[in-house]
C-alpha atoms as a PDB file:
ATOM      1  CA  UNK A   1      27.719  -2.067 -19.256  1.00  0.00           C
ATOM      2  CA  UNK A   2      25.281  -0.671 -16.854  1.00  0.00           C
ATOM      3  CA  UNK A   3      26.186   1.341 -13.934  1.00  0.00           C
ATOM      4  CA  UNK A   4      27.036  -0.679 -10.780  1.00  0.00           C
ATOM      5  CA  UNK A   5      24.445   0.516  -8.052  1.00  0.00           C
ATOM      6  CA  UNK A   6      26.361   1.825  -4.576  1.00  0.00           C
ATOM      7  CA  UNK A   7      25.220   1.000  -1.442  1.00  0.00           C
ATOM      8  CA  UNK A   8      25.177  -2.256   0.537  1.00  0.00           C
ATOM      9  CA  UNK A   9      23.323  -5.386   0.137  1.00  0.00           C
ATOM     10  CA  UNK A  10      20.791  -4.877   3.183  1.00  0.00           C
ATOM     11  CA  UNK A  11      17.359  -7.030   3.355  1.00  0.00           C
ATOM     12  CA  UNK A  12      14.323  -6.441   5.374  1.00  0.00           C
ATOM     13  CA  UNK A  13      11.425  -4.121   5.778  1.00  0.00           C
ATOM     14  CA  UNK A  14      11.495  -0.771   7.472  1.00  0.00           C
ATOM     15  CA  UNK A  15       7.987   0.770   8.550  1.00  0.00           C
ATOM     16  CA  UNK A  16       7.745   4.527   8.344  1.00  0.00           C
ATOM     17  CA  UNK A  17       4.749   6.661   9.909  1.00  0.00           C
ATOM     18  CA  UNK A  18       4.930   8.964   6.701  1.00  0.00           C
ATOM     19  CA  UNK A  19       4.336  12.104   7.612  1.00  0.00           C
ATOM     20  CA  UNK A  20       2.304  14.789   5.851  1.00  0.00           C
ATOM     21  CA  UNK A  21       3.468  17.048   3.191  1.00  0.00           C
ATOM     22  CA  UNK A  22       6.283  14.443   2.091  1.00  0.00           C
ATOM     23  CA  UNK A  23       6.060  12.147  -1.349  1.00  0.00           C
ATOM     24  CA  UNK A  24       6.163   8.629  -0.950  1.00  0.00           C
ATOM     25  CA  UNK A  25       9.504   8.723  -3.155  1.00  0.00           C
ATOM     26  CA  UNK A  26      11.238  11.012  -0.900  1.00  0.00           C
ATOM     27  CA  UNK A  27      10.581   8.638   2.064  1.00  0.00           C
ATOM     28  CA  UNK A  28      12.348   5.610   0.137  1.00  0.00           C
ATOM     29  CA  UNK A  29      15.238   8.195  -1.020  1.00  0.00           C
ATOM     30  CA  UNK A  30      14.943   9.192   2.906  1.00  0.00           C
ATOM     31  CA  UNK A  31      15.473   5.097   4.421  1.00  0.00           C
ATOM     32  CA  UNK A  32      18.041   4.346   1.274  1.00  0.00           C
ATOM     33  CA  UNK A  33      20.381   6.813   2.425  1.00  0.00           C
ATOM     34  CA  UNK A  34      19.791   6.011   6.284  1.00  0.00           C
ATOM     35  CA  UNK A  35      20.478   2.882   5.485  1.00  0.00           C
ATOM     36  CA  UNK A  36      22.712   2.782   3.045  1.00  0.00           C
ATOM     37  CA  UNK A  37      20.666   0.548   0.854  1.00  0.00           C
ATOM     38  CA  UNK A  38      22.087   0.027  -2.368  1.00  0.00           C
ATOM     39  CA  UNK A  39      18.062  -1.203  -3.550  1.00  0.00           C
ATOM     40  CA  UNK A  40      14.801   0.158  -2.007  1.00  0.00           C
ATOM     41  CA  UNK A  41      11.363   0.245  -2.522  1.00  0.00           C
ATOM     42  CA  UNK A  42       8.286   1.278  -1.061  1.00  0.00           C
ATOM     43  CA  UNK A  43       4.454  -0.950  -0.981  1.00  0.00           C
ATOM     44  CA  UNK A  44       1.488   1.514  -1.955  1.00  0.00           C
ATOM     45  CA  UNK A  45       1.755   5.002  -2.445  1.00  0.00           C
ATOM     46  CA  UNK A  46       0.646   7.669  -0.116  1.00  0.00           C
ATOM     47  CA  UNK A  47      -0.675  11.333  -1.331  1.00  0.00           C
ATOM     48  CA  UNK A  48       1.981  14.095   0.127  1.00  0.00           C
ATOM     49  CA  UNK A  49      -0.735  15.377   2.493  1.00  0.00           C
ATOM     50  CA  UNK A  50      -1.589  11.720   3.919  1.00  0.00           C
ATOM     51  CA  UNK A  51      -0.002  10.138   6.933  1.00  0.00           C
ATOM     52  CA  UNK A  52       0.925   6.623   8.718  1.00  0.00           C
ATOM     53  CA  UNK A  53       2.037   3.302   7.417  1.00  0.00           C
ATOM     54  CA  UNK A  54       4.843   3.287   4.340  1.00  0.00           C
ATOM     55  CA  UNK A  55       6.413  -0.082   4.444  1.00  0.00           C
ATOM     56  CA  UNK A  56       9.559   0.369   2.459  1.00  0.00           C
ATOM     57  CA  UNK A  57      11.717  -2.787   1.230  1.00  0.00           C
ATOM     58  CA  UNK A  58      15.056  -3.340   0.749  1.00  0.00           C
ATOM     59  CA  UNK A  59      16.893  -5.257  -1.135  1.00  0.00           C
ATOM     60  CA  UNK A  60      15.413  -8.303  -1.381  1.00  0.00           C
ATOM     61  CA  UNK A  61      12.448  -7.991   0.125  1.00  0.00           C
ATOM     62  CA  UNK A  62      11.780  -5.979  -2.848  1.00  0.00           C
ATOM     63  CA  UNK A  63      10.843  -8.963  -4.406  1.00  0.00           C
ATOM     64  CA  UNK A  64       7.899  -9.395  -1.846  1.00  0.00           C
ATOM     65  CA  UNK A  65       6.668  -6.010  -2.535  1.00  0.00           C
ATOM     66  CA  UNK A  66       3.417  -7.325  -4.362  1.00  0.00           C
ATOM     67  CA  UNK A  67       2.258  -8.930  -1.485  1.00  0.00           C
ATOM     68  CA  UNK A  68       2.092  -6.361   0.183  1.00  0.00           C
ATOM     69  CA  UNK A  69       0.812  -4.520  -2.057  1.00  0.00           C
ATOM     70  CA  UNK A  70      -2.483  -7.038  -2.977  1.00  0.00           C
ATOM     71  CA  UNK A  71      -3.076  -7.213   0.979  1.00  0.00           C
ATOM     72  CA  UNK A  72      -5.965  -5.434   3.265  1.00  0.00           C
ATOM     73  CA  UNK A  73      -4.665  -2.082   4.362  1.00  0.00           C
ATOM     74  CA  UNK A  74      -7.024   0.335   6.471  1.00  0.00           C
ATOM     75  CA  UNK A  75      -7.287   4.105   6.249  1.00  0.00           C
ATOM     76  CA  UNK A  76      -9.039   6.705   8.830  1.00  0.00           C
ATOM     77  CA  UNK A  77      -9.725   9.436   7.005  1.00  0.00           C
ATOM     78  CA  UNK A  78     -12.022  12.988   7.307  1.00  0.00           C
ATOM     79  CA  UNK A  79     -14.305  13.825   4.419  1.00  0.00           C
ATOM     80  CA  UNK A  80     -15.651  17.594   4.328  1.00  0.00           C
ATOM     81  CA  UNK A  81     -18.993  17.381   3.581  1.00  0.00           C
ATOM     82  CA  UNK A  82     -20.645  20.578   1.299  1.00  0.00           C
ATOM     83  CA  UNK A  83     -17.487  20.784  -1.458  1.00  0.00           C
ATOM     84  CA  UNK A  84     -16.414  19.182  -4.053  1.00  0.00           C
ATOM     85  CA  UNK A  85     -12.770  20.068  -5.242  1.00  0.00           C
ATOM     86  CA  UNK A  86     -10.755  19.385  -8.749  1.00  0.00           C
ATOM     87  CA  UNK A  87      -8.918  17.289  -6.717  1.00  0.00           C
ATOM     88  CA  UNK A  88     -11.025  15.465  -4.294  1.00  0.00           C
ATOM     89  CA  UNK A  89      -9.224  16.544  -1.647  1.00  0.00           C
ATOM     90  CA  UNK A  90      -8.365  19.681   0.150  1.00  0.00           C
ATOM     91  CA  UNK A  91      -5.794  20.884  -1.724  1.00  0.00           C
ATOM     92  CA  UNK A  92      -7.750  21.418  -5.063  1.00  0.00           C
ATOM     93  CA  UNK A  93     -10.243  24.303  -5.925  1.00  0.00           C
ATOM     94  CA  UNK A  94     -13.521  24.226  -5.287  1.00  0.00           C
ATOM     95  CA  UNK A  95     -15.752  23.301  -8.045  1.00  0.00           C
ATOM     96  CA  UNK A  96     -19.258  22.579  -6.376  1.00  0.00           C
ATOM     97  CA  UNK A  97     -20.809  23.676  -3.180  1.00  0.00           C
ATOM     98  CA  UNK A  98     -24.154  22.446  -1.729  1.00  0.00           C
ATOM     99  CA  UNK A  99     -25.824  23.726   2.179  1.00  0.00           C
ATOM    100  CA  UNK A 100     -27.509  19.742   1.953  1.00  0.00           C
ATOM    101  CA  UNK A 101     -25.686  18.225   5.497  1.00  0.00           C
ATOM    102  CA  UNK A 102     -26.943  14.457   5.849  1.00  0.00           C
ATOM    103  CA  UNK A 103     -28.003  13.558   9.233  1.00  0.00           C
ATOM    104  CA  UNK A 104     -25.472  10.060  10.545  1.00  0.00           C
ATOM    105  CA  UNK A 105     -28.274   7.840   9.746  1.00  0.00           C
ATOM    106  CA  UNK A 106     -28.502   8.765   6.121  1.00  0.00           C
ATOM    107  CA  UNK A 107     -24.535   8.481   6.245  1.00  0.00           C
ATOM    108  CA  UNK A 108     -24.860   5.517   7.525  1.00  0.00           C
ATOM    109  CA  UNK A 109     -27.082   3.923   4.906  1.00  0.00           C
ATOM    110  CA  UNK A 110     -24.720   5.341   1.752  1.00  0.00           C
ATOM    111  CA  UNK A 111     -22.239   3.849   3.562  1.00  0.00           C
ATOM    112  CA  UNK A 112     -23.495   0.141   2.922  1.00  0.00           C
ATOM    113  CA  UNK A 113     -23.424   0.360  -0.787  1.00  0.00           C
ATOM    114  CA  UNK A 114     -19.839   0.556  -0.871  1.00  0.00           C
ATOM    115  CA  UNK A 115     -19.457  -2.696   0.517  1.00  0.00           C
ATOM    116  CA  UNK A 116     -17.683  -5.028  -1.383  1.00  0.00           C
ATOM    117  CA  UNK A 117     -16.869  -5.488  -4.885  1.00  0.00           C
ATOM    118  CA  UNK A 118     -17.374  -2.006  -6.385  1.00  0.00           C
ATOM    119  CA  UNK A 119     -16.282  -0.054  -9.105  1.00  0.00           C
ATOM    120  CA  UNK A 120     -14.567   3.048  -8.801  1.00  0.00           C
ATOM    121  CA  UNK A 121     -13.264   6.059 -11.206  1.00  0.00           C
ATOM    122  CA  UNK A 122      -9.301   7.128 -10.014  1.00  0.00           C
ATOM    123  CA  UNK A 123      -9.196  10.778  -9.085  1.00  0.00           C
ATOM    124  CA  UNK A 124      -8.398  13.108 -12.297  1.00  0.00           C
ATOM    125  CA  UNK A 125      -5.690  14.349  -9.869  1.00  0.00           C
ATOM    126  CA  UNK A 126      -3.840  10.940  -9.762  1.00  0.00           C
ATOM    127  CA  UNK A 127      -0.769   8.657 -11.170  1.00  0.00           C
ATOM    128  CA  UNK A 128      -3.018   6.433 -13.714  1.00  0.00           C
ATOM    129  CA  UNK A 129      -1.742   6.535 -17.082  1.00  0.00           C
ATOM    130  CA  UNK A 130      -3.783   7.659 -19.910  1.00  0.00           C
ATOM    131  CA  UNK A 131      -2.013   7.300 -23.454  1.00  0.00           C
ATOM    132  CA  UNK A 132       1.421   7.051 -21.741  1.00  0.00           C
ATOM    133  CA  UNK A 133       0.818   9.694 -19.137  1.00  0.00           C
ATOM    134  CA  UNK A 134       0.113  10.445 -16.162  1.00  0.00           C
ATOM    135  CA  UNK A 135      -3.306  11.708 -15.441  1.00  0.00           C
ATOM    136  CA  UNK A 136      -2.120  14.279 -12.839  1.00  0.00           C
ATOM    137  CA  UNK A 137       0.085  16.245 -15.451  1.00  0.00           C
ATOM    138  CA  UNK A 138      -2.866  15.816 -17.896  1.00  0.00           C
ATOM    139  CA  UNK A 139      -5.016  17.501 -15.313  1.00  0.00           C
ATOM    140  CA  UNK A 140      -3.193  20.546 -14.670  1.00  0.00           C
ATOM    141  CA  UNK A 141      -2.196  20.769 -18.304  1.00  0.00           C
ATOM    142  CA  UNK A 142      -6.360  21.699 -18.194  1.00  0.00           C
ATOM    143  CA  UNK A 143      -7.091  18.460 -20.184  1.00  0.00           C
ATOM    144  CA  UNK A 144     -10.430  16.967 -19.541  1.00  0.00           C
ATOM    145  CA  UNK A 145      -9.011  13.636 -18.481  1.00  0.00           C
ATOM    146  CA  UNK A 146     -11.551  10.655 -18.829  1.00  0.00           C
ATOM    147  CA  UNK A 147     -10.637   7.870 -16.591  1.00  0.00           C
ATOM    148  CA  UNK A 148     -12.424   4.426 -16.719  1.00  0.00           C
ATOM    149  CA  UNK A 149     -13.610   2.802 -13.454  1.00  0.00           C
ATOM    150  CA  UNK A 150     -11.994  -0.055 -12.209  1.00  0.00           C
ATOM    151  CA  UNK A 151     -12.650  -3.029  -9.581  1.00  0.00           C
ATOM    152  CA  UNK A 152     -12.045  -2.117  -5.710  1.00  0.00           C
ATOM    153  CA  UNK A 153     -12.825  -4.935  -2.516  1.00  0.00           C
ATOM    154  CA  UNK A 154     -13.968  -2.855   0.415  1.00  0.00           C
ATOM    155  CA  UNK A 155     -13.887  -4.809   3.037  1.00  0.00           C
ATOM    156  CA  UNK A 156     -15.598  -2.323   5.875  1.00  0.00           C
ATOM    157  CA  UNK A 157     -16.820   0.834   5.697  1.00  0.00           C
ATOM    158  CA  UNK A 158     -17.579   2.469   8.790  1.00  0.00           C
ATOM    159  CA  UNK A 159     -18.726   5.951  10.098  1.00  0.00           C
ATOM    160  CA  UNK A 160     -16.613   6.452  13.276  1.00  0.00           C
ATOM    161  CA  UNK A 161     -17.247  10.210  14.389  1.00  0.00           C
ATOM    162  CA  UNK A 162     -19.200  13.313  13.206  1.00  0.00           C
ATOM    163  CA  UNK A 163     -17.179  16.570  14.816  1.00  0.00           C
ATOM    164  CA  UNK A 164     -19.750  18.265  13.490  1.00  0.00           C
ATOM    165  CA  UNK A 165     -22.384  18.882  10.329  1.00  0.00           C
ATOM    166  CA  UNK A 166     -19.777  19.696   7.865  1.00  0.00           C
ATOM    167  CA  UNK A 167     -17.308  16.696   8.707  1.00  0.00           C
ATOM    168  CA  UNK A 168     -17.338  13.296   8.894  1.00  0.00           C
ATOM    169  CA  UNK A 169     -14.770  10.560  10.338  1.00  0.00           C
ATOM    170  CA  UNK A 170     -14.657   7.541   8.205  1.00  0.00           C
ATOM    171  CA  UNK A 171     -12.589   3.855   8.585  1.00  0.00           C
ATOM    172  CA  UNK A 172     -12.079   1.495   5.807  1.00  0.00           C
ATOM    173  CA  UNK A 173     -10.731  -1.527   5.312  1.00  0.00           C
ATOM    174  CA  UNK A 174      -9.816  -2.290   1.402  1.00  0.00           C
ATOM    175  CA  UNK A 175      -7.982  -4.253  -1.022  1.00  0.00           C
ATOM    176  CA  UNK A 176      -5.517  -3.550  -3.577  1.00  0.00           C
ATOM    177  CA  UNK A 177      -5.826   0.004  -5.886  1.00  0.00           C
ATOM    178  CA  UNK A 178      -8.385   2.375  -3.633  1.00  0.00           C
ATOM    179  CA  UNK A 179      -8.630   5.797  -3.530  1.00  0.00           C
ATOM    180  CA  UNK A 180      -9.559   7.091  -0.698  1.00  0.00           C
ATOM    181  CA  UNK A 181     -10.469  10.610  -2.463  1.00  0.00           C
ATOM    182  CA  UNK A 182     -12.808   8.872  -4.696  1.00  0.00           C
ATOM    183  CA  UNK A 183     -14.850   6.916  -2.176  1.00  0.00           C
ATOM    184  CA  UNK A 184     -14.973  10.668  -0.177  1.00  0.00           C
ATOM    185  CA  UNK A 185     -16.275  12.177  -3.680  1.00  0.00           C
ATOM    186  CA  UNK A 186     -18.429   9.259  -4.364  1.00  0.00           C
ATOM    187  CA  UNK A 187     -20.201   8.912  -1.468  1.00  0.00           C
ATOM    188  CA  UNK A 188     -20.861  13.012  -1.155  1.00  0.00           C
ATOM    189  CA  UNK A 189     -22.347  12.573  -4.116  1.00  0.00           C
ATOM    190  CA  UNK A 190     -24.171  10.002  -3.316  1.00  0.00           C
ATOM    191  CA  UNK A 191     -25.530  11.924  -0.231  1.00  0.00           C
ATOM    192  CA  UNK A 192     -26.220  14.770  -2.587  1.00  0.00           C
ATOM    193  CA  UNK A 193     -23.789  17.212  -0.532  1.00  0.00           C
ATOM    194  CA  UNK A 194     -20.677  16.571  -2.340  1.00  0.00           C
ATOM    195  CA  UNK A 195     -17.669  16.127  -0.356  1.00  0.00           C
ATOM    196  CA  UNK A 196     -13.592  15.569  -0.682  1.00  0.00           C
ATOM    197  CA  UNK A 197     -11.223  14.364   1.743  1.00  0.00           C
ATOM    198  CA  UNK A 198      -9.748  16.453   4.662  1.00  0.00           C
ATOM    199  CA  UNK A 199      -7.288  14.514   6.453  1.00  0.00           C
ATOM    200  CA  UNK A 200      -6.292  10.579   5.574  1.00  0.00           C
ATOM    201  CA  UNK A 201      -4.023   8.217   7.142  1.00  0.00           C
ATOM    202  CA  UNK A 202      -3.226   5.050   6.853  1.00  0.00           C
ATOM    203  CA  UNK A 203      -3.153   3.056   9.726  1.00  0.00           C
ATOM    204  CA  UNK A 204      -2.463  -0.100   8.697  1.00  0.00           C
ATOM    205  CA  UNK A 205      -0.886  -1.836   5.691  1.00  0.00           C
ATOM    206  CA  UNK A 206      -1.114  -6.355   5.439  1.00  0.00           C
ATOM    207  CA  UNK A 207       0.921  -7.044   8.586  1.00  0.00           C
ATOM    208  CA  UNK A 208       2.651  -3.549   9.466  1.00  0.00           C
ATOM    209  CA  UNK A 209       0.689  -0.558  11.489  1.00  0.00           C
ATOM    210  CA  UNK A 210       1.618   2.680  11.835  1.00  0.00           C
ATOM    211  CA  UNK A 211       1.943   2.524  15.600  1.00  0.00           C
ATOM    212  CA  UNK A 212       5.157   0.958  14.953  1.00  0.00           C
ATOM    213  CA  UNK A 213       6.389   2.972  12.272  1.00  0.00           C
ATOM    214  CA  UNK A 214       9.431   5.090  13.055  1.00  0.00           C
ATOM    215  CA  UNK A 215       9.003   8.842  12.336  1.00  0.00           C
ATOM    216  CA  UNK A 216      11.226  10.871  10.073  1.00  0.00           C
ATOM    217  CA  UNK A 217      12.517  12.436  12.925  1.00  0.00           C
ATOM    218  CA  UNK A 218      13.880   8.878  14.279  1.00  0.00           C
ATOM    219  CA  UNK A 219      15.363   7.872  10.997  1.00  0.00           C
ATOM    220  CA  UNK A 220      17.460  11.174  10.634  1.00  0.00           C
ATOM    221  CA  UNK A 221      18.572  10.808  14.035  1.00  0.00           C
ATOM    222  CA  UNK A 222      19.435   7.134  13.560  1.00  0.00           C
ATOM    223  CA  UNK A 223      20.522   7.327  10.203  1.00  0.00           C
ATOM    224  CA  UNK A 224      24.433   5.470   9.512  1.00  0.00           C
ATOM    225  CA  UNK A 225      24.285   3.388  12.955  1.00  0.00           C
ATOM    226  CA  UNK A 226      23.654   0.112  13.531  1.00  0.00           C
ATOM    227  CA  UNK A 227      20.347   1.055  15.803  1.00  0.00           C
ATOM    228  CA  UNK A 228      18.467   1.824  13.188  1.00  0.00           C
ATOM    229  CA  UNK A 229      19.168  -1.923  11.654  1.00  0.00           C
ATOM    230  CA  UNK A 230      17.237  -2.850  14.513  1.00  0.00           C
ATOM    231  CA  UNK A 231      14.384  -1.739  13.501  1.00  0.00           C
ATOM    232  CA  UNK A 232      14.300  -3.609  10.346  1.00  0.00           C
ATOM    233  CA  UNK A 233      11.973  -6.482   9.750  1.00  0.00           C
ATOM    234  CA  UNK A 234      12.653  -9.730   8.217  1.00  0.00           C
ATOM    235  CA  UNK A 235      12.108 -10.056   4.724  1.00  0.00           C
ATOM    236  CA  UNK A 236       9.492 -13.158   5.792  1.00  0.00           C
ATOM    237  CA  UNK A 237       7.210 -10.749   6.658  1.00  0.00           C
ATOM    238  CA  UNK A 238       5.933  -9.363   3.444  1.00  0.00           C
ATOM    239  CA  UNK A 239       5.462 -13.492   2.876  1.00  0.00           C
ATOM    240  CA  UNK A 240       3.057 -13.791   5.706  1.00  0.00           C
ATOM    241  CA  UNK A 241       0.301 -14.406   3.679  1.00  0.00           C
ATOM    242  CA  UNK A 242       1.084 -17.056   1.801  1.00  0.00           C
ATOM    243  CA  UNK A 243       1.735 -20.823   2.794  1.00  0.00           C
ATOM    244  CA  UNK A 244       5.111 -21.692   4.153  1.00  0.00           C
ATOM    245  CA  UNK A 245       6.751 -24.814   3.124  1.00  0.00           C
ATOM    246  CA  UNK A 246       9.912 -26.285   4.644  1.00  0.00           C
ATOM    247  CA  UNK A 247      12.419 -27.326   2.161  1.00  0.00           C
ATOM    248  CA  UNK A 248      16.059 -29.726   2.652  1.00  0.00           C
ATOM    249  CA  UNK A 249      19.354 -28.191   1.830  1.00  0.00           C
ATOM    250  CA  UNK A 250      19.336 -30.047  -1.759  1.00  0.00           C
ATOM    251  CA  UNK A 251      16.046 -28.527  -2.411  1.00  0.00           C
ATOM    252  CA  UNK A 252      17.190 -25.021  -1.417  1.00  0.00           C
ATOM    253  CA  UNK A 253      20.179 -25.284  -3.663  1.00  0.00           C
ATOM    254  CA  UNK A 254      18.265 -26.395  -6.661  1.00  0.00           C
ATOM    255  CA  UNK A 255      15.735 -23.698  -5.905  1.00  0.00           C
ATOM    256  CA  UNK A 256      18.140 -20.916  -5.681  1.00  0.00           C
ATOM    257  CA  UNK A 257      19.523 -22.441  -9.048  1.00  0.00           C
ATOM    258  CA  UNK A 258      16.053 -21.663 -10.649  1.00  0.00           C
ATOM    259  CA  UNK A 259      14.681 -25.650 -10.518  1.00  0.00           C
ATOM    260  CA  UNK A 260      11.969 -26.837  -8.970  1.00  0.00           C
ATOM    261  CA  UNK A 261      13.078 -28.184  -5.680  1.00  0.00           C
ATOM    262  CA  UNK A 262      11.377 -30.431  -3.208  1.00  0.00           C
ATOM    263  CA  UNK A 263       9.294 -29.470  -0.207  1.00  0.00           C
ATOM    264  CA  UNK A 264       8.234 -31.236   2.834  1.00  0.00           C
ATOM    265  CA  UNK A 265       4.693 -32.983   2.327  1.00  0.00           C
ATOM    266  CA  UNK A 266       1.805 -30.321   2.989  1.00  0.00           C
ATOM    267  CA  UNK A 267      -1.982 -28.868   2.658  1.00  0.00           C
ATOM    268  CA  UNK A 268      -1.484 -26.563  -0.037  1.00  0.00           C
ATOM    269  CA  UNK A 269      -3.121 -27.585  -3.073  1.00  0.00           C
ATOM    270  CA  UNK A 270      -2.240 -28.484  -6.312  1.00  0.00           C
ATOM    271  CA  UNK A 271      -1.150 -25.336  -8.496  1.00  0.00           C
ATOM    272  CA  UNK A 272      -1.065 -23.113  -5.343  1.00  0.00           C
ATOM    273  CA  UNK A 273       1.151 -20.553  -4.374  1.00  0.00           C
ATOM    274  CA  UNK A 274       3.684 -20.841  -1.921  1.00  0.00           C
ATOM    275  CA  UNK A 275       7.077 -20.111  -0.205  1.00  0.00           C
ATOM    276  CA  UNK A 276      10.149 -22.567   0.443  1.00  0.00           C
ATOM    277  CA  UNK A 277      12.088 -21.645   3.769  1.00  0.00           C
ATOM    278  CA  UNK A 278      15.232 -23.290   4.941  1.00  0.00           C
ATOM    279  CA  UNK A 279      15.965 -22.918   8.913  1.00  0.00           C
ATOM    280  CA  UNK A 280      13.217 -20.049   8.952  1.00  0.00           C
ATOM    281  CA  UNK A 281      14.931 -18.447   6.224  1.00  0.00           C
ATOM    282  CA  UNK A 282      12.984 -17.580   2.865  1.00  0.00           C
ATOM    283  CA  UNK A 283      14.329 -19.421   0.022  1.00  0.00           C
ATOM    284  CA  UNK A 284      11.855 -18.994  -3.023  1.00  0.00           C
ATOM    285  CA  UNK A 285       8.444 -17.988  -3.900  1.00  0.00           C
ATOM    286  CA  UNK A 286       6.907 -20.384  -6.258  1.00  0.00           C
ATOM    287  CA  UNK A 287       4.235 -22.932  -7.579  1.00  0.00           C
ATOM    288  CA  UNK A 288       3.545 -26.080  -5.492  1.00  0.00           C
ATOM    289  CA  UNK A 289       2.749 -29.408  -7.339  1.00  0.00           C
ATOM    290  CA  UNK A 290       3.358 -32.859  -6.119  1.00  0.00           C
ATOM    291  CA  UNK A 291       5.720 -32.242  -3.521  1.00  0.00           C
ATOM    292  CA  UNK A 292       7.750 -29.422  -5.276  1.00  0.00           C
ATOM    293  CA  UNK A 293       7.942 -25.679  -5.481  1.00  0.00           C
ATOM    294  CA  UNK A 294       8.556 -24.564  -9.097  1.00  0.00           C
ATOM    295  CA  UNK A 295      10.263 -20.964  -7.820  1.00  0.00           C
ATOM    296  CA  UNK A 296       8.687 -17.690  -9.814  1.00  0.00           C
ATOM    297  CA  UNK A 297      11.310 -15.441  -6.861  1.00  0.00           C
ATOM    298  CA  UNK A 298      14.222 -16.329  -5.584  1.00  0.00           C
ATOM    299  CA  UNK A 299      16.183 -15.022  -2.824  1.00  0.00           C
ATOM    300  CA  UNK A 300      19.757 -14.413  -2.552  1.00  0.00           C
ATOM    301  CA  UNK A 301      20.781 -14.137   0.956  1.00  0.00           C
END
């Protein structure tokens, strides 16, 4: 028999403004044992030196963690212009250096071709696995790691500020798997300067932003009270994408059994995805087809 987890059966969403120099991990380990959360989880890692929006779920909002995690999410982030690094960002070595600075127009114009669907290689410096491992510890292991590019959705792309020659403030708005590093290296590169990222934050993650994340600060000073509960938001949210459909009490029970339950009549199309709520409360997560949800998640509340 397994070990029993401790902690308490607490549900809901808790929005962090992750500070830098921190590891997404240690921020989960940080609202589990504020909370007392006997499951936790966190939607889209951060890199230690980035800042703003960690959503972290618990308990069973756990189970709406990919939604999160497929959803638009926007960074603001500073690329040096002139260096490239090992690591594509500031904390690697510097590998390449080039005196080219592109004038805002020319920044401008690089900036359009990485517009929507685009293919992009993972830093070398990253969590991808290659042969069972991570490509970070293959990296500093001084392995020439070879990664293959993969599909990205970027959404916007836009210059926002230019301090001065060597820097460059950049916003996007992207889908599901960017790095932020590689559209900084990429786009240096493109501009024939080279460049890596400075400074990167997130500032907002599907429906939570970082203005209303609580610090570290706040959650050590709340932590084992009832006032940081508060702060907590519904499971639902992390749903908020998705078609709601309201369901009877027989049809929650036989969804919560596992069965396909019925739903009141609505738009969603045949096949689609959906969620089943009873008196605002999430029930299931599921298939919809003629008039029933055929539950994939189910929530135990």
């Amino acid at each position: 028999m397994g070990r029993k987890r401790k902690g308490r059966d607490i549900s809901g969403w808790l929005v962090v403004d992750k500070p830098a120099g921190m590891t997404s991990t240690a921020v989960v380990n940080k609202v589990r044992w504020a909370l007392d959360a006997k499951k936790a989880g966190h939607a889209g890692t951060l890199d230690p030196e980035a800042t703003g929006v960690l959503a972290v779920a618990l308990g069973e909002a756990t189970k709406t963690v990919p939604y999160i995690t497929d959803a638009l999410k926007a960074y603001v982030f500073t690329v040096r212009l002139g260096q490239a690094t090992n690591t594509d960002d500031a904390e690697g070595e510097v590998i390449a250096e080039s005196s080219a600075r592109p004038s805002d127009k020319q920044i401008k114009q690089a900036l359009t071709s990485f517009l929507g669907e685009i293919m992009q290689v993972p830093p070398k410096f990253s969590a991808v696995k290659v042969d069972g491992q991570r490509a970070y510890k293959l990296a500093r292991e001084g392995e020439d790691v070879e990664l293959s590019a993969r599909p990205l959705w970027v959404e916007e792309l836009l210059l926002i500020d230019r301090p001065d020659p060597d820097h460059v403030v950049l916003e996007m708005t992207c889908g599901k798997g960017g790095y932020v590093r590689s559209v900084a290296r990429d786009l240096g590169a493109a501009l024939g300067c080279h460049g890596h990222v400075k400074e990167l934050r997130r500032i907002w993650s599907g429906p939570f932003e970082a203005e209303d994340g609580l610090s570290v600060e706040q959650i050590d000073r709340l932590a084992k009270t009832t006032a940081l509960e508060k702060y907590l938001h519904p499971l639902e949210t992390g749903l908020k994408d998705l078609p709601e459909l309201k369901c009877t009490p027989e049809g929650a029970a036989r969804l919560r059994n596992g069965n396909a339950g019925m739903v009141m009549a609505s738009d969603v199309a045949y096949g689609g995805e959906a969620w089943a709520s009873l008196d605002g409360k999430a029930v299931a997560v599921g298939i919809y087809k003629s008039g029933e949800l055929h539950p994939s998640r189910v929530f135990v509340l």
